[in-house]
N, C-alpha and C. Protein backbone atom coordinates (compact mmCIF):
# COMPACT_ATOMS: atom_id res chain seq x y z
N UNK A 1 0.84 -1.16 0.00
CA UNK A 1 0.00 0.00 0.00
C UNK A 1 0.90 1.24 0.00
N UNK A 2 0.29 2.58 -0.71
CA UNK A 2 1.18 3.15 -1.24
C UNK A 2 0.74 4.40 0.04
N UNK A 3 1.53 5.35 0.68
CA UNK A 3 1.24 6.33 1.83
C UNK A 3 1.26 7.75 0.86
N UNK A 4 1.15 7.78 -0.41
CA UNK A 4 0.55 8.81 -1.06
C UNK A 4 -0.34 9.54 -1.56
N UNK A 5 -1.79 8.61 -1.35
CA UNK A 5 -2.88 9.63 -1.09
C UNK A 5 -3.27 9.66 0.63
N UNK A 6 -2.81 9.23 1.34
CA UNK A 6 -2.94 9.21 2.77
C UNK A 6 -2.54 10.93 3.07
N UNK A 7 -1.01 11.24 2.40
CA UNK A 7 -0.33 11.99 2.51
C UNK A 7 -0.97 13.50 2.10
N UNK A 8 -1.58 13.04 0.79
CA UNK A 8 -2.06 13.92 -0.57
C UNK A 8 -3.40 14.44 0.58
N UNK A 9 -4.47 13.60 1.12
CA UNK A 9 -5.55 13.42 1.68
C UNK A 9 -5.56 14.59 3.00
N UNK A 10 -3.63 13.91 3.71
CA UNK A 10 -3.60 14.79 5.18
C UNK A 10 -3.44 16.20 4.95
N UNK A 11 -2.81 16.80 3.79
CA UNK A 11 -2.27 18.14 3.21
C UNK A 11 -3.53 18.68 2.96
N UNK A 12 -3.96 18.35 1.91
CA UNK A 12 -5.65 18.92 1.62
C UNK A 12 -6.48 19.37 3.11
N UNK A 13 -6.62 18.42 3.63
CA UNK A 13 -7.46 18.49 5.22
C UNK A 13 -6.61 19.74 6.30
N UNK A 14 -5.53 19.48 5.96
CA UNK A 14 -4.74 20.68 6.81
C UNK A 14 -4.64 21.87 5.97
N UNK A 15 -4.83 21.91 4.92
CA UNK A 15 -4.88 23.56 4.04
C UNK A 15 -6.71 23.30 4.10
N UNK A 16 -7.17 22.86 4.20
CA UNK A 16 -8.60 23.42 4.33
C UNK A 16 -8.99 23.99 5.83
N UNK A 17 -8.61 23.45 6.86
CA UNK A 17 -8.39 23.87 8.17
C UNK A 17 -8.30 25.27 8.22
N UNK A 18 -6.89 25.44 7.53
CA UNK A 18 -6.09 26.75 7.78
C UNK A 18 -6.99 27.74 6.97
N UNK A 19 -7.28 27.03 6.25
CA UNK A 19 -8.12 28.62 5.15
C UNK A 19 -9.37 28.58 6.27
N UNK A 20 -10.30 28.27 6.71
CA UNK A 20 -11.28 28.19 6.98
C UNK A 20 -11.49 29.10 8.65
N UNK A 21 -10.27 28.25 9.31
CA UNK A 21 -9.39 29.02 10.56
C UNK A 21 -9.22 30.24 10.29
N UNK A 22 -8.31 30.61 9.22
CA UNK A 22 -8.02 32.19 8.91
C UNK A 22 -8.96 32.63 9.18
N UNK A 23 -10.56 32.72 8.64
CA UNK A 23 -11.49 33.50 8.09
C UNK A 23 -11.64 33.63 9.82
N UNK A 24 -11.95 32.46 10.49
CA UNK A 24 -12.85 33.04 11.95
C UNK A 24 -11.80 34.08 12.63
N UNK A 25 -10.40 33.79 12.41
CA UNK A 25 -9.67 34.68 13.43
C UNK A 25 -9.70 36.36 12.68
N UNK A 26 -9.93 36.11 11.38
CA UNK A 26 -10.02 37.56 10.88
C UNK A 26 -11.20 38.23 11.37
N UNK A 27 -12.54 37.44 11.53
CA UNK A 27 -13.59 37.86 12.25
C UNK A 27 -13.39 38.25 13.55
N UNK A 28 -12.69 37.28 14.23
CA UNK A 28 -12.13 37.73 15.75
C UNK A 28 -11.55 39.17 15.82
N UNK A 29 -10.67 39.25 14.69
CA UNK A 29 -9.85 40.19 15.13
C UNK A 29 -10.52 41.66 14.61
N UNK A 30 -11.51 41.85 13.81
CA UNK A 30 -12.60 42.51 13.49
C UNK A 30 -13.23 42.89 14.54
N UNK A 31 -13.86 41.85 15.32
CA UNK A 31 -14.55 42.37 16.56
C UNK A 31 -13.73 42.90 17.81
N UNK A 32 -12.14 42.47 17.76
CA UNK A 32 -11.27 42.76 18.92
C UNK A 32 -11.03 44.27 18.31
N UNK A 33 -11.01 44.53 17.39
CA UNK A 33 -11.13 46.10 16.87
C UNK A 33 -11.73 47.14 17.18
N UNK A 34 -13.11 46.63 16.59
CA UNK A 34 -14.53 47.15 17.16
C UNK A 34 -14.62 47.57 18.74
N UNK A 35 -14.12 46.71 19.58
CA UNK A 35 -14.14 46.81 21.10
C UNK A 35 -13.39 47.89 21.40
N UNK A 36 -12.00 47.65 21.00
CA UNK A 36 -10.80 48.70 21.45
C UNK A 36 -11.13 50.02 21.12
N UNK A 37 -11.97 49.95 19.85
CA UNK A 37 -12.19 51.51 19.26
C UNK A 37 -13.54 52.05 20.52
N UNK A 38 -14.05 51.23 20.79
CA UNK A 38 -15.19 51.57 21.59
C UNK A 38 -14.88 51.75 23.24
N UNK A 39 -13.62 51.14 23.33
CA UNK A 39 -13.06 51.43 24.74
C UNK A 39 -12.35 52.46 25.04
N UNK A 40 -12.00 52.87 23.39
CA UNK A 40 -11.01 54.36 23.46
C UNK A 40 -12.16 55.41 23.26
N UNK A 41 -12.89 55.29 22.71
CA UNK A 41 -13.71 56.33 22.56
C UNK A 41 -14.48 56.79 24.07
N UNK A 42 -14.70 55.62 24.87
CA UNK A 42 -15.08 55.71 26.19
C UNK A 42 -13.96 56.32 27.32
N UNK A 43 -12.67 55.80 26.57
CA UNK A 43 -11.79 56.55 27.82
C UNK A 43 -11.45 58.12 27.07
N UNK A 44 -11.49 58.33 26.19
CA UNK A 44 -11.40 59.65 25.51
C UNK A 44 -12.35 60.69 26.44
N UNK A 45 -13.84 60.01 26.68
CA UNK A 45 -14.97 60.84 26.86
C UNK A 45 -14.40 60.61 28.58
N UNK A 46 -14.27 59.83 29.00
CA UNK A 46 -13.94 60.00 30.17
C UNK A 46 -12.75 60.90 30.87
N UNK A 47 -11.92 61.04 29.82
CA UNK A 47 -10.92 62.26 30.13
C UNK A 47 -11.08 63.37 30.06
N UNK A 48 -12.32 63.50 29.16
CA UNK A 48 -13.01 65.07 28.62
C UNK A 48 -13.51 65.37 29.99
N UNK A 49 -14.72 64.44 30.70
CA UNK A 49 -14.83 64.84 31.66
C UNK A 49 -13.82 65.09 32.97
N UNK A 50 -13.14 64.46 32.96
CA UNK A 50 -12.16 64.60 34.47
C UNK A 50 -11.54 65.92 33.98
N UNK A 51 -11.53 66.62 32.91
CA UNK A 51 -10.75 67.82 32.92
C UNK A 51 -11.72 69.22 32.75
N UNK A 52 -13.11 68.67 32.65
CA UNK A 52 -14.19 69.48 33.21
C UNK A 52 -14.16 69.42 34.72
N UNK A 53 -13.94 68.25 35.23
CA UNK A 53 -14.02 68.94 36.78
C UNK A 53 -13.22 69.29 37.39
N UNK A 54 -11.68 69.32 36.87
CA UNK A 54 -10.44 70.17 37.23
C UNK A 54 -10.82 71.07 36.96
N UNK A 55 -11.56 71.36 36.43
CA UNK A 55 -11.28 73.08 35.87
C UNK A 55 -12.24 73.77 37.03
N UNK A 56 -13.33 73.11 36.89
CA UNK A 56 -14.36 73.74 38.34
C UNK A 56 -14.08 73.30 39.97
N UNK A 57 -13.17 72.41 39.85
CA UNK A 57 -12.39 72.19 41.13
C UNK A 57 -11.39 73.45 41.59
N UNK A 58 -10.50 73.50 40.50
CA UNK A 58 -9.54 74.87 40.63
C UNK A 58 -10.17 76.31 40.51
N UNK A 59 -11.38 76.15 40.04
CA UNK A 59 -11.89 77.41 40.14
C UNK A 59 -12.11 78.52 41.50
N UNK A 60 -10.89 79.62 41.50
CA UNK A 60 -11.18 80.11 42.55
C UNK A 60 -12.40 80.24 43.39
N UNK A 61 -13.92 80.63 42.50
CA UNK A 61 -15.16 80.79 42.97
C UNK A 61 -15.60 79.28 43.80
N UNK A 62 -15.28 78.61 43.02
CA UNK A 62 -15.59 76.89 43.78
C UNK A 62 -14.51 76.70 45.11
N UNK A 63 -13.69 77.01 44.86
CA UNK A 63 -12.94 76.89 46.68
C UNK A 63 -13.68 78.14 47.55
N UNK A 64 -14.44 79.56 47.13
CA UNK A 64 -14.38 80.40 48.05
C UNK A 64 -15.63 79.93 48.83
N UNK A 65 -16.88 79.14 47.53
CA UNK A 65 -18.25 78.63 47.99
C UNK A 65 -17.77 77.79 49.01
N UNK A 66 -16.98 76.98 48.44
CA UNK A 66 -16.96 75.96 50.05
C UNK A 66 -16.36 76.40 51.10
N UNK A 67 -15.29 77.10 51.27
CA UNK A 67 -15.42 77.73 52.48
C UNK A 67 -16.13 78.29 53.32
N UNK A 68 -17.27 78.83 52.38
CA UNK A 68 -18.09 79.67 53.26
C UNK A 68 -18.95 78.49 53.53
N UNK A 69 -19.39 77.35 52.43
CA UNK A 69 -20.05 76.56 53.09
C UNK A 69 -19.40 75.72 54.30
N UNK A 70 -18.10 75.64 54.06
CA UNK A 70 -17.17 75.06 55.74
C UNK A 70 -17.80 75.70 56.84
N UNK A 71 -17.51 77.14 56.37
CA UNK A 71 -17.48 77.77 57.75
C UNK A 71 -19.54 78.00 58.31
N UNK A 72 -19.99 77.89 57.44
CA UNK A 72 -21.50 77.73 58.10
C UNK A 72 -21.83 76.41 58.25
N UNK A 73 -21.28 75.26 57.74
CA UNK A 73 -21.52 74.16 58.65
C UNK A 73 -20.64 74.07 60.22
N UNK A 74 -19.98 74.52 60.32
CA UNK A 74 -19.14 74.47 61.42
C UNK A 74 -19.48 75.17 62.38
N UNK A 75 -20.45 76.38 61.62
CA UNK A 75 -21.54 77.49 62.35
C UNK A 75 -22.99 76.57 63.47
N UNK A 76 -22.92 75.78 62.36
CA UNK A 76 -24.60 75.19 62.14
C UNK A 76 -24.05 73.72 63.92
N UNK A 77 -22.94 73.05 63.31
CA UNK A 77 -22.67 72.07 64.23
C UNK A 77 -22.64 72.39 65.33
């Protein structure tokens, strides 16, 4: 018995694998895309905000309110 269509048979079955394999991991990696872009866009918006509330944190008027609100709770206690 001859081990050359055994051979011919195992090659075929392993290049059909691989083509078929490719396609899902290209899909994978499509959706691992999709995510990252959607996780940056979320930490983008999330930085927009944290530098909206630096700005009204440092705002002189926002430290003078709370002082005065310090000092009338401290009134009130």
């Amino acid at each position: 018995m001859s081990w050359t269509p055994v051979a011919i048979v195992a090659i075929i079955a392993w290049a059909i694998v691989q083509v078929t394999g490719g396609r899902k991991k290209n899909k994978h990696d499509a959706e691992y895309l999709q995510q990252t872009e959607a996780m940056q866009r979320h930490i983008d918006a999330l930085q927009e905000r944290i530098e909206i509330l630096e700005k009204i944190v440092t705002d002189e008027k926002y430290d003078l309110k709370k002082k005065f609100d310090d000092l009338e709770n401290d009134r009130v206690a």
